[in-house]
Protein backbone atom coordinates (compact mmCIF):
# COMPACT_ATOMS: atom_id res chain seq x y z
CA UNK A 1 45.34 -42.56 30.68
CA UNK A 2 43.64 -41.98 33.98
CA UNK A 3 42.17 -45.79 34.28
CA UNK A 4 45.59 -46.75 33.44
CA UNK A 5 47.21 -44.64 36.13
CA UNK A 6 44.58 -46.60 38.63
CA UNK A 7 45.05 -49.67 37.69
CA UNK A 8 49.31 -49.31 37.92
CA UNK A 9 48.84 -47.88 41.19
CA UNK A 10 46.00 -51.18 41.97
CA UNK A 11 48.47 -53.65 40.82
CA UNK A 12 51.32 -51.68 42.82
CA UNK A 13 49.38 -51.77 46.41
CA UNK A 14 48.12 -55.34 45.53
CA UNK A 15 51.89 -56.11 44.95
CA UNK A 16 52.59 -54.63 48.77
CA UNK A 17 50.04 -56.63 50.12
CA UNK A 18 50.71 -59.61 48.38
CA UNK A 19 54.36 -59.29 49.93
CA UNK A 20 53.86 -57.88 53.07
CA UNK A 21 51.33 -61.16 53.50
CA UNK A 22 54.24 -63.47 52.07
CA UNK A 23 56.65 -62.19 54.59
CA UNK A 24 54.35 -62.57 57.64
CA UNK A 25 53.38 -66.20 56.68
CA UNK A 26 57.23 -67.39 55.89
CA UNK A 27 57.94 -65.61 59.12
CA UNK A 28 55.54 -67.68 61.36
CA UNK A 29 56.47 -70.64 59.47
CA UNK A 30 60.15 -69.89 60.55
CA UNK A 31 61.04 -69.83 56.46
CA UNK A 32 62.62 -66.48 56.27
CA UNK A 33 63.94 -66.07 59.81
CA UNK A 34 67.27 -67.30 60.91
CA UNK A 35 68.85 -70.46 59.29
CA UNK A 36 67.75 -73.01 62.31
CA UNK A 37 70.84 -75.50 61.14
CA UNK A 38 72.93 -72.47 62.52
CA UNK A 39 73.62 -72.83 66.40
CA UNK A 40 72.31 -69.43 68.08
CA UNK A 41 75.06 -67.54 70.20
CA UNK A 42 73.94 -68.70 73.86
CA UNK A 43 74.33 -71.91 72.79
CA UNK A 44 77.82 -71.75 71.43
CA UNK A 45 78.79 -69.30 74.21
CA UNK A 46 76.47 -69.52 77.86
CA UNK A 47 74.55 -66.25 78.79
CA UNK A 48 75.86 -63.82 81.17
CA UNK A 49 73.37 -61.21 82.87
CA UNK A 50 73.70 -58.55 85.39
CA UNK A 51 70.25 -58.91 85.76
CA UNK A 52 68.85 -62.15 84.99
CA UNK A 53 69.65 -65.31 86.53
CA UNK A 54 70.66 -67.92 83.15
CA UNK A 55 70.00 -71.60 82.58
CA UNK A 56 70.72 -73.73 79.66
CA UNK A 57 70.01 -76.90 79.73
CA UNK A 58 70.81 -79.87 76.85
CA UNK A 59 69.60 -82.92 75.68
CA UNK A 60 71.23 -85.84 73.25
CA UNK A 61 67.73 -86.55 71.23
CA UNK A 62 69.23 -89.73 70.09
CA UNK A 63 69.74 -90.91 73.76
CA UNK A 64 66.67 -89.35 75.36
CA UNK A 65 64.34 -89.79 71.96
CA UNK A 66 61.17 -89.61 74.42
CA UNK A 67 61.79 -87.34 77.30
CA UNK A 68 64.35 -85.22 75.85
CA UNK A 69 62.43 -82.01 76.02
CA UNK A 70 62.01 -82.63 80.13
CA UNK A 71 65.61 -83.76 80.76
CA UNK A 72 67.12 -80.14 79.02
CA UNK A 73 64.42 -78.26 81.29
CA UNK A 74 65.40 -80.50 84.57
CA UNK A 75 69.55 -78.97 83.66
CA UNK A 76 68.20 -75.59 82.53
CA UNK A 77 66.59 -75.26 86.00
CA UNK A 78 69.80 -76.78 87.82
CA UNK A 79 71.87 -74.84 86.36
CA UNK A 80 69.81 -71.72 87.17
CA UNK A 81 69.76 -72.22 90.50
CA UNK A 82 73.26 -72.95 90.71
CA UNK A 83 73.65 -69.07 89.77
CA UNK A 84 71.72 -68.16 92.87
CA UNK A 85 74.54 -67.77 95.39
CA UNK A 86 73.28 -68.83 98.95
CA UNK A 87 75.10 -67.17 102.13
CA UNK A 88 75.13 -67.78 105.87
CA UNK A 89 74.55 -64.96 108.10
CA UNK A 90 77.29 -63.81 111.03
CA UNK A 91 73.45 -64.15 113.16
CA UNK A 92 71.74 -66.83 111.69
CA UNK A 93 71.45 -70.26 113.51
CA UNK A 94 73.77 -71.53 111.20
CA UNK A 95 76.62 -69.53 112.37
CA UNK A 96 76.49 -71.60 115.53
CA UNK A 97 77.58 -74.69 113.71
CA UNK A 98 80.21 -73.57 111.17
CA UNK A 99 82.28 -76.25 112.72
CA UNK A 100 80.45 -79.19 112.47
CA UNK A 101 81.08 -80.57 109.09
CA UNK A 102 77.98 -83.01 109.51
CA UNK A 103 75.63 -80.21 109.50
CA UNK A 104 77.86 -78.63 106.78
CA UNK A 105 77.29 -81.58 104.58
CA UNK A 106 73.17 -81.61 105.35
CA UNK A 107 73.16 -77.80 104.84
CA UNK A 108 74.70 -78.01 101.43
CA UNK A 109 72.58 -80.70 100.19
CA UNK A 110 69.20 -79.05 101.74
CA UNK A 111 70.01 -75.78 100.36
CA UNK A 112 69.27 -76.38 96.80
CA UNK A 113 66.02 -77.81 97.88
CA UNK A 114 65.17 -74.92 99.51
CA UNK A 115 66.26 -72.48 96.67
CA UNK A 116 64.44 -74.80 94.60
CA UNK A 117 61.43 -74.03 95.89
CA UNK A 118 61.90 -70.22 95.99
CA UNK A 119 62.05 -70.12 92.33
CA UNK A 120 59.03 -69.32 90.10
CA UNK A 121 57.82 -66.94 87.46
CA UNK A 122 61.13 -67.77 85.16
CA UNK A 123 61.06 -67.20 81.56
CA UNK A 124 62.27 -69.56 78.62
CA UNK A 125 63.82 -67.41 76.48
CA UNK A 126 64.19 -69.66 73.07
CA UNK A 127 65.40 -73.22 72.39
CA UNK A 128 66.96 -74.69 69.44
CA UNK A 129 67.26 -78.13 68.20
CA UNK A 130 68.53 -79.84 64.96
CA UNK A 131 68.19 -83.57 64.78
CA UNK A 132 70.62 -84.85 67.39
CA UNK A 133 70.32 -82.40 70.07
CA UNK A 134 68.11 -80.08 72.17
CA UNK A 135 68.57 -76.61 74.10
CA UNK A 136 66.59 -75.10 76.02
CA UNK A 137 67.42 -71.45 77.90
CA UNK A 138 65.73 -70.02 80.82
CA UNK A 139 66.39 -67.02 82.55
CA UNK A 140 64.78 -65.08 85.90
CA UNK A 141 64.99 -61.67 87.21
CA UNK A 142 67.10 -61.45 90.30
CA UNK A 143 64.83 -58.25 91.18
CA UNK A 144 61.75 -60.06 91.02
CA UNK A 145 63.57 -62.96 92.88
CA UNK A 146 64.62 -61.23 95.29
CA UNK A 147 61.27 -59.69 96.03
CA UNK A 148 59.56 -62.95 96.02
CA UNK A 149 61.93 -63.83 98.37
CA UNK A 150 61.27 -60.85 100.95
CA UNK A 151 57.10 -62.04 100.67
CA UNK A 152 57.51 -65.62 101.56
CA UNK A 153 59.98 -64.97 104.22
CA UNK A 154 57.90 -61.92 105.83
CA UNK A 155 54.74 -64.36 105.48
CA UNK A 156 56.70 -67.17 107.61
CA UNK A 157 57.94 -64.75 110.29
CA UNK A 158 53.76 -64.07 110.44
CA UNK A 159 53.36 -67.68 110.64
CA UNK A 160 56.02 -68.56 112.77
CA UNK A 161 54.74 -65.31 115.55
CA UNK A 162 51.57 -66.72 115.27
CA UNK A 163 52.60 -70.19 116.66
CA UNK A 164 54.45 -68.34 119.13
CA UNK A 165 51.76 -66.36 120.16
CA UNK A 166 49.54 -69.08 120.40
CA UNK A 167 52.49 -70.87 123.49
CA UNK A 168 52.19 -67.79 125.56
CA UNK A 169 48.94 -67.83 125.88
CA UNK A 170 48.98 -72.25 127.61
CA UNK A 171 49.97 -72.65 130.77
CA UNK A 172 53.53 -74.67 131.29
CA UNK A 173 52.54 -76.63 134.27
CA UNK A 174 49.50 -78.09 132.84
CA UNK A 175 50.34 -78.01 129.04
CA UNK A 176 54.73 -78.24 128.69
CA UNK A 177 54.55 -80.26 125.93
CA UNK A 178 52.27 -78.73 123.76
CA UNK A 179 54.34 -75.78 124.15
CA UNK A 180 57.12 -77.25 123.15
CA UNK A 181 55.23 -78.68 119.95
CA UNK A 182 54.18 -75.03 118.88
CA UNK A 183 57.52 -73.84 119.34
CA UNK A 184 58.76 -76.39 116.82
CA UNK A 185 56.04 -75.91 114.42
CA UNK A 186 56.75 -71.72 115.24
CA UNK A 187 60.54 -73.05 113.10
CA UNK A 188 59.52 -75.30 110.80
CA UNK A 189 57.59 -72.27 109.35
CA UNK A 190 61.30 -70.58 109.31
CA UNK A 191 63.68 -73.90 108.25
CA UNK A 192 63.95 -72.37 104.49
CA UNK A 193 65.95 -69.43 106.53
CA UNK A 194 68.12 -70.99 108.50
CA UNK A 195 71.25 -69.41 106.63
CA UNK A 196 69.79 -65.74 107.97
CA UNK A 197 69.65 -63.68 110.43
CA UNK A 198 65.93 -63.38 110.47
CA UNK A 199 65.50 -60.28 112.04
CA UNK A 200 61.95 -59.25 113.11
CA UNK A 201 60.42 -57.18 116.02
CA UNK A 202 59.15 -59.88 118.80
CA UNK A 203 57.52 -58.97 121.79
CA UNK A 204 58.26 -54.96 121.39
CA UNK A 205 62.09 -56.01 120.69
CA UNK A 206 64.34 -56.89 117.49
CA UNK A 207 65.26 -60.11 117.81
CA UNK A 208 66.72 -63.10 115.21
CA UNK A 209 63.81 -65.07 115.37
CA UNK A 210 64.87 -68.53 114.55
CA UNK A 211 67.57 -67.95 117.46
CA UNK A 212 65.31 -66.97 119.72
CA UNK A 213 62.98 -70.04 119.57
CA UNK A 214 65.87 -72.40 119.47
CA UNK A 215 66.94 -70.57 122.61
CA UNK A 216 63.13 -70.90 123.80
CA UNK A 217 62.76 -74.63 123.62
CA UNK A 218 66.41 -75.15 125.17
CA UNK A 219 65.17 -72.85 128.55
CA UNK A 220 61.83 -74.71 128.51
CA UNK A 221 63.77 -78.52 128.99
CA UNK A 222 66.20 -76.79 130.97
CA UNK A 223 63.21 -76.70 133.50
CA UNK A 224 62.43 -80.23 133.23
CA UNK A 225 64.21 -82.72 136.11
CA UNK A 226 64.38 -86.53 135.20
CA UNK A 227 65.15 -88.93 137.94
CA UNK A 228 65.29 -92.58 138.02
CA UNK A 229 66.11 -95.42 141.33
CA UNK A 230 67.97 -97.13 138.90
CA UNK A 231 71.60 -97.25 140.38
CA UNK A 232 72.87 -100.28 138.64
CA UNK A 233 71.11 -103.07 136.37
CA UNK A 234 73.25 -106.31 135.46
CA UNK A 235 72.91 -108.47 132.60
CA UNK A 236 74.25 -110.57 129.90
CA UNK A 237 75.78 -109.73 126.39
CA UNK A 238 72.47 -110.22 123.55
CA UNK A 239 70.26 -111.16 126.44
CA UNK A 240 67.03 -109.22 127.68
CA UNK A 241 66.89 -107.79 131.25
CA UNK A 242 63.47 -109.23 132.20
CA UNK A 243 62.44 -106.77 134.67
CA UNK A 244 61.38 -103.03 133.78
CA UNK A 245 62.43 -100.37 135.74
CA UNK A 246 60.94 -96.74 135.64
CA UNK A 247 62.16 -92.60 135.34
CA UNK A 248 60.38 -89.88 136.38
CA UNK A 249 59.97 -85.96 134.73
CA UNK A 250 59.39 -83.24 137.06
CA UNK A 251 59.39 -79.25 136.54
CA UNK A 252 62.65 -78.24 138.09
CA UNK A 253 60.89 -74.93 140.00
CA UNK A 254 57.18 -76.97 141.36
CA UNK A 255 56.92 -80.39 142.94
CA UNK A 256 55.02 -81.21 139.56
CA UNK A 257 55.14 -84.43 137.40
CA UNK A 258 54.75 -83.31 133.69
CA UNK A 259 52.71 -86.00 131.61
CA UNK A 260 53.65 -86.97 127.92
CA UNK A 261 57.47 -86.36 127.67
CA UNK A 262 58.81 -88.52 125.79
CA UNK A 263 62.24 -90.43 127.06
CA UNK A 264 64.71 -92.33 125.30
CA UNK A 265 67.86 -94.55 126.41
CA UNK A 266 71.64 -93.51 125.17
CA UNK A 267 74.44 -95.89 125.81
CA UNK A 268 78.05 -94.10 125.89
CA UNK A 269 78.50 -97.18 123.20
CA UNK A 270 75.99 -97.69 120.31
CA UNK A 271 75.33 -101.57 120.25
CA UNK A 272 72.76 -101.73 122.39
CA UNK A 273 68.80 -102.27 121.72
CA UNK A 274 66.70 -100.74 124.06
CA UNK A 275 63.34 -100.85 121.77
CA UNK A 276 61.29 -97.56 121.20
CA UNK A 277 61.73 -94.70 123.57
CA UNK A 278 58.94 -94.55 126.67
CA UNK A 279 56.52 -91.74 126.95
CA UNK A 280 55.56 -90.62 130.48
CA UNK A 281 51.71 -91.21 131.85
CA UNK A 282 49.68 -88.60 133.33
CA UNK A 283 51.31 -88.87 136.49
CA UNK A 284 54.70 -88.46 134.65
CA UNK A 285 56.53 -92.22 134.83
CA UNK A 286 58.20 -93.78 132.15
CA UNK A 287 58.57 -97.23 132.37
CA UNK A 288 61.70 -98.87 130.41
CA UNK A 289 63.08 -102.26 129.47
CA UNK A 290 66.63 -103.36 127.47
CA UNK A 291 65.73 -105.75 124.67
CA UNK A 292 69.03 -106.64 124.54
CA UNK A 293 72.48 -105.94 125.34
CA UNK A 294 74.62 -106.00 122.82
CA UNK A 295 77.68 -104.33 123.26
CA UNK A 296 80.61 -106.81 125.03
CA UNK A 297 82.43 -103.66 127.65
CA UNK A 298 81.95 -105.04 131.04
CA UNK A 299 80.67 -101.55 132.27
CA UNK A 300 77.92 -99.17 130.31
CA UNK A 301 76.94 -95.63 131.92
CA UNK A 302 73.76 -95.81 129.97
CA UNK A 303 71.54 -91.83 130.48
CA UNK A 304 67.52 -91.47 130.46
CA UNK A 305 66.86 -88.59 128.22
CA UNK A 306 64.27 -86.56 126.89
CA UNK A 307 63.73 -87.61 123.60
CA UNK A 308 63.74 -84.53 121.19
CA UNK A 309 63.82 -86.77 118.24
CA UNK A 310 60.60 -88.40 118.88
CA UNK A 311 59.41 -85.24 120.14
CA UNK A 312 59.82 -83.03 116.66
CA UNK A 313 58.70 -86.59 114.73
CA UNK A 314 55.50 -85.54 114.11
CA UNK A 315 56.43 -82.15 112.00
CA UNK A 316 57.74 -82.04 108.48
CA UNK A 317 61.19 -80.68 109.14
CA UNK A 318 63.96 -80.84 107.24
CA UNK A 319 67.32 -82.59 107.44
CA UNK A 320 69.12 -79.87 108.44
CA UNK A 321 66.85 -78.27 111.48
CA UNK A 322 66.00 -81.85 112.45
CA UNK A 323 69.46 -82.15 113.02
CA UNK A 324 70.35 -78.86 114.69
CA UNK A 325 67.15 -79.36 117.38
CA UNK A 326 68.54 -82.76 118.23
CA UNK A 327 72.06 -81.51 119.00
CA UNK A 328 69.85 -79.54 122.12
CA UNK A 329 71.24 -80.13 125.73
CA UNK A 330 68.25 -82.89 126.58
CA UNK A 331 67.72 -83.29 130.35
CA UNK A 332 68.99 -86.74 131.40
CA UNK A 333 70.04 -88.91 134.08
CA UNK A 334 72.95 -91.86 134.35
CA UNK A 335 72.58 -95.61 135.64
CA UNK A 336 75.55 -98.37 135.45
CA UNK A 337 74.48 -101.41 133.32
CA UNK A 338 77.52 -104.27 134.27
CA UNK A 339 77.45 -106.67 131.25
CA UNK A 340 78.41 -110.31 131.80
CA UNK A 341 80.10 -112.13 129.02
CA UNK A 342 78.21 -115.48 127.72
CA UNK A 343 79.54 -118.42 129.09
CA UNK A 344 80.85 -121.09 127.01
CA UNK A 345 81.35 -124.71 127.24
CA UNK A 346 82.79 -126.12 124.02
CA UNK A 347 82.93 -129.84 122.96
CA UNK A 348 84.57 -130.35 120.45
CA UNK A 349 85.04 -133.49 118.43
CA UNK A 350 87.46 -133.07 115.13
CA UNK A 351 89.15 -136.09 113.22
CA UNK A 352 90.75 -136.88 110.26
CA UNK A 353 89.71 -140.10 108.49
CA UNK A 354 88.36 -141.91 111.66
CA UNK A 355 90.88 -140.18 113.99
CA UNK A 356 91.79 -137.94 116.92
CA UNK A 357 93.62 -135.22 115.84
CA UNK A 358 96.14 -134.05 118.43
CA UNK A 359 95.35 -130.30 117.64
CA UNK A 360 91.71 -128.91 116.76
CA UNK A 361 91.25 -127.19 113.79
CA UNK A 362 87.88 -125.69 113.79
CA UNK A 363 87.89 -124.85 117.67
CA UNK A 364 90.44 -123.04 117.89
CA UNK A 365 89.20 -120.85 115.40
CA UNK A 366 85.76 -120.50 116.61
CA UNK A 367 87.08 -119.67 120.04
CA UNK A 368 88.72 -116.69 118.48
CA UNK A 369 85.88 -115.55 117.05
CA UNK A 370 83.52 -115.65 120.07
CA UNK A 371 85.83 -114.20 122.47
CA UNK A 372 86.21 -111.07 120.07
CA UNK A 373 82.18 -110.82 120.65
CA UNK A 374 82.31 -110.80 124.26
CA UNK A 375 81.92 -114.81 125.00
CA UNK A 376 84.53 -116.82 127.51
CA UNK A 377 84.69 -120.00 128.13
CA UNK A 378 84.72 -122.21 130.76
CA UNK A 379 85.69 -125.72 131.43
CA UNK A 380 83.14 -126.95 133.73
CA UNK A 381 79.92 -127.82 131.62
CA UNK A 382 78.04 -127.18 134.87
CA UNK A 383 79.00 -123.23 134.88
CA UNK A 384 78.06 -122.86 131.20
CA UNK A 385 75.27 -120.98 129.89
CA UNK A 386 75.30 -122.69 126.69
CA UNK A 387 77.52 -125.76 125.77
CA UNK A 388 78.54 -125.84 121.46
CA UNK A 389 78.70 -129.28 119.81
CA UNK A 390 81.28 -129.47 116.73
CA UNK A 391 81.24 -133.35 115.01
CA UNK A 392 83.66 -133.18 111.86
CA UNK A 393 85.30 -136.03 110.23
CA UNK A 394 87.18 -136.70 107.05
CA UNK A 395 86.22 -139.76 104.42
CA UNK A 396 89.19 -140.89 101.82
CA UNK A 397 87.84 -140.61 97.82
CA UNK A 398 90.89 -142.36 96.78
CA UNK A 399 92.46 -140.96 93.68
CA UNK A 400 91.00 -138.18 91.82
CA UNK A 401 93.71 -137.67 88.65
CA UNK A 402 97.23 -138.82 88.42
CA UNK A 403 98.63 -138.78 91.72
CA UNK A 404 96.11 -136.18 93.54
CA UNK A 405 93.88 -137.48 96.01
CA UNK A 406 90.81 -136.28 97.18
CA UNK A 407 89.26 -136.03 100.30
CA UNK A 408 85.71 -134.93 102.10
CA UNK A 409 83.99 -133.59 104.98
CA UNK A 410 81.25 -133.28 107.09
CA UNK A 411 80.43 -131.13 110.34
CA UNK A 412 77.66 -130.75 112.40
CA UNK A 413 77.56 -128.09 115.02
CA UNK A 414 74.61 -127.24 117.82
CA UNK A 415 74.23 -125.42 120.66
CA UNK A 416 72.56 -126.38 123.57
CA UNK A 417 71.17 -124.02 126.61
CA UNK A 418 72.80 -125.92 129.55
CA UNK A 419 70.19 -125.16 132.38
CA UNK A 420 67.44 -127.02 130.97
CA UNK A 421 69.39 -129.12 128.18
CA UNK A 422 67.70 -127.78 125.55
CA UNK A 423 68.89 -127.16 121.78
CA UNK A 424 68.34 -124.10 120.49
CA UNK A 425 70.18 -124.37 117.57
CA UNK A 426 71.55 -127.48 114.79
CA UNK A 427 73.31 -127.04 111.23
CA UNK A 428 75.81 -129.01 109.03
CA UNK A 429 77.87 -129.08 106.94
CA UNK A 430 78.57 -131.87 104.15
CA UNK A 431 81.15 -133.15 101.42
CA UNK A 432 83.22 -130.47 101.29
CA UNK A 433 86.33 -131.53 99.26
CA UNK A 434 89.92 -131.72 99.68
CA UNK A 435 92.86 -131.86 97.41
CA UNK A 436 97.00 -133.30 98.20
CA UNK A 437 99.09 -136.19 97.59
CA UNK A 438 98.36 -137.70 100.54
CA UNK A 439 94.45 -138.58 102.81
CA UNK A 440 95.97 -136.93 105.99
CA UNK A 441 96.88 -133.74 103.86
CA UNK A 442 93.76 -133.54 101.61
CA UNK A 443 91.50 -134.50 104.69
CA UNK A 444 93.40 -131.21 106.00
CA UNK A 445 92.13 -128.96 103.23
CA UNK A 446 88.87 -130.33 103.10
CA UNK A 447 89.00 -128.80 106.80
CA UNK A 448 90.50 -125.11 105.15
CA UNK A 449 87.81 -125.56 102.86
CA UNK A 450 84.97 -126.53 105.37
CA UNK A 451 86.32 -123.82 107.47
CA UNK A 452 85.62 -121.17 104.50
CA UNK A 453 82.23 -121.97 104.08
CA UNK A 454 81.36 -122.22 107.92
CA UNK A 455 82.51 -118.13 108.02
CA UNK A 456 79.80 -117.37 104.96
CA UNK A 457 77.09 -119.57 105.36
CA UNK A 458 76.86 -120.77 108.86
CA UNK A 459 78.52 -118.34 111.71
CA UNK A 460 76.20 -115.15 111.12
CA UNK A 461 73.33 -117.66 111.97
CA UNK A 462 74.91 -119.31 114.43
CA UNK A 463 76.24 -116.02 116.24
CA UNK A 464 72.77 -114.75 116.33
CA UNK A 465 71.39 -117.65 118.36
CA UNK A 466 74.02 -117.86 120.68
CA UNK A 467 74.17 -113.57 121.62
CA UNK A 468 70.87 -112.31 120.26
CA UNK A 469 68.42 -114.88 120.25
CA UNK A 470 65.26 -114.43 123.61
CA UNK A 471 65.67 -117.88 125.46
């Protein structure tokens, strides 16, 4: 009776064991836990957390069949971060520019890079699939966020002092620019900020950092003088103005030249090419040239100015501080540029089947055109700077079907540079058709016709040899 007591309570405990060892291995094979056909709540309904930050992201399997998985994490993240509400400080840099909705528009696309890269150390909580799609749920503390946060930011204020630090200790006569250079690289360490105050103890005083090196760099150029002879240059519309001419950079306070400042050209219009901005040499001269003018008002007030975009080049700065240190009150100084207009001589010689038509068709046209880009036109070949050559004639094809006729016709046009009879330029065109009941009025078409494909296919060509071409 004993043994058989033993061996129940043998069979009992191996019955336990046998179970509890079932259980754990349908469990991790995911046979005895929840039904996985059966949508979990935070997919039917998204998460909501005092505490967490939540992302879920989804995939359409049958769409995505390879890169499914990556696609739900690249939405889980997004949608994450667009939890993460993103502020701009009554004393942040920002503030300044509340008004400009170009910077608006930069800030609110930058900002989600920078977030972006402030978030790490999330969690996936659980993802469910069935055969069609996939979910995937993320979620990240906003305490540990925010604490993260504070490091990186108190690390770049380090940064950023240090780079400060190191300007104080050059001397701005004989090193300006490299001054200036460590003051920008002192913000890029800040431009994930830009939407705070920054406040940090500078120099023995609380300060908002990022506005007091933006303030720093505007006070240094405010000390810088640039000067040119330049009074008045004169040229023509898409033509070069052969000889350079130069602009000097002085510190306002010492009778010193400052090497290495790079200057720039700014028209009060923007069709102008003045090629790549000019850098000072040691003994602080820039020395210009206009590649071309290309802007048809008679008068230009065209400034020298520092160039701050070439200056912060170098640095990898975003969109958004890029554009707030070029919007900086640059030094500069004004010259008048008086623009001629191209001079014109056109011959013209139009006919329909063999004859002189008593009204151009194409010239008139062109004429239009070329005035609207700054050309006139003269009548005296001699006073010309180029002279434009239009041939066009019309051929009969006789009948093409029933009583419509058909016409065709070819043009060739040139330009020639009158002061040393040269052409510069030649195309044509050929058979273009025409369709009436009558040659004169299909040879007319055929010109409507001809007159369509000389606006596509041969005018932006032609245009650019007669304004923008070097002769």
């Amino acid at each position: 009776m004993q043994i058989l007591k033993v061996k129940t309570k043998f069979f009992l405990l191996l019955s336990i064991l046998s179970f509890f060892f079932l259980s754990c291995s349908t469990q991790k094979n995911g046979i005895n836990r929840k039904d996985r056909s059966i949508q979990p709540n935070w997919v039917q309904q998204r998460p909501v957390s005092a505490a967490y930050y939540v992302g879920v992201g989804y995939a359409n399997k049958t769409l995505n069949p390879i890169d499914f998985q990556e696609l739900a994490k690249k939405k889980a993240l997004t949608d994450m971060i667009s939890e993460i509400k993103v502020t701009i400080s009554s004393n942040s840099i920002l503030s300044r520019y509340q008004n400009n909705s170009n910077l608006n528009q930069i800030y609110a696309s930058d900002i989600k890079v920078n977030t972006s890269a402030m978030v790490e150390d999330f969690e996936v909580v659980d993802s469910w699939e069935n055969k069609t799609d996939f979910y995937i749920y993320y979620k990240l503390s906003k305490e540990e966020f925010e604490a993260a946060k504070k490091r990186k930011l108190s690390a770049a204020i380090e940064q950023s002092i240090n780079y400060l630090d190191n300007a104080e200790k050059l001397s701005l006569k004989e090193n300006f620019m490299q001054i200036v250079r460590l003051r920008v690289k002192a913000l890029s360490a800040l431009q994930n900020y830009l939407n705070e105050d920054v406040a940090t103890i500078y120099k023995g005083e609380q300060v908002y950092l990022v506005n007091e090196i933006v303030n720093q760099i505007q006070n240094q150029l405010y000390k810088l003088q640039v000067r040119t002879d330049v009074v008045e240059l004169k040229g023509k519309i898409g033509k070069p103005i052969i000889n350079p001419f130069t602009a000097s950079v002085k510190l306002n306070a010492e009778n010193l030249f400052v090497p290495f400042v790079p200057l720039t050209l700014k028209a009060n219009q923007t069709k102008f090419d003045y090629g790549s901005s000019a850098e000072t040499d040691q003994n602080g001269i820039a020395t210009f040239s206009l590649n071309k003018i290309l802007a048809k008002d008679p008068i230009q007030q065209v400034k020298i100015m520092v160039d701050i975009a070439t200056i912060i080049k170098t640095d990898s700065l975003n969109n958004l501080l890029k554009n707030i240190l070029t919007n900086i009150d640059a030094p500069s100084t004004n010259f008048r540029l008086v623009v001629e207009p191209v001079k014109i001589y056109m011959n013209s010689n139009e006919k329909i089947l063999d004859k002189t038509m008593a009204f151009n068709i194409i010239e008139p046209q062109l004429k239009r055109k070329l005035v609207e880009s700054g050309c006139n036109f003269v009548t005296d070949r001699k006073n010309a700077d180029y002279e434009v050559k239009i041939i066009a004639n019309t051929l009969d094809l006789g009948v093409m079907w029933g009583k419509m006729l058909q016409a065709n016709i070819n043009m060739d046009i040139s330009i020639v540079e009158v002061r040393n009879d040269h052409e510069i330029y030649k195309d044509a065109l050929k058979d273009i058709k025409g369709f009436q009941l009558t040659p004169e009025n299909a040879s007319k078409d055929a010109y409507n016709n001809l007159l369509s494909n000389f606006w596509e296919k041969v005018y932006p060509n032609f245009l650019n040899e007669l304004l923008l071409a070097d002769h």
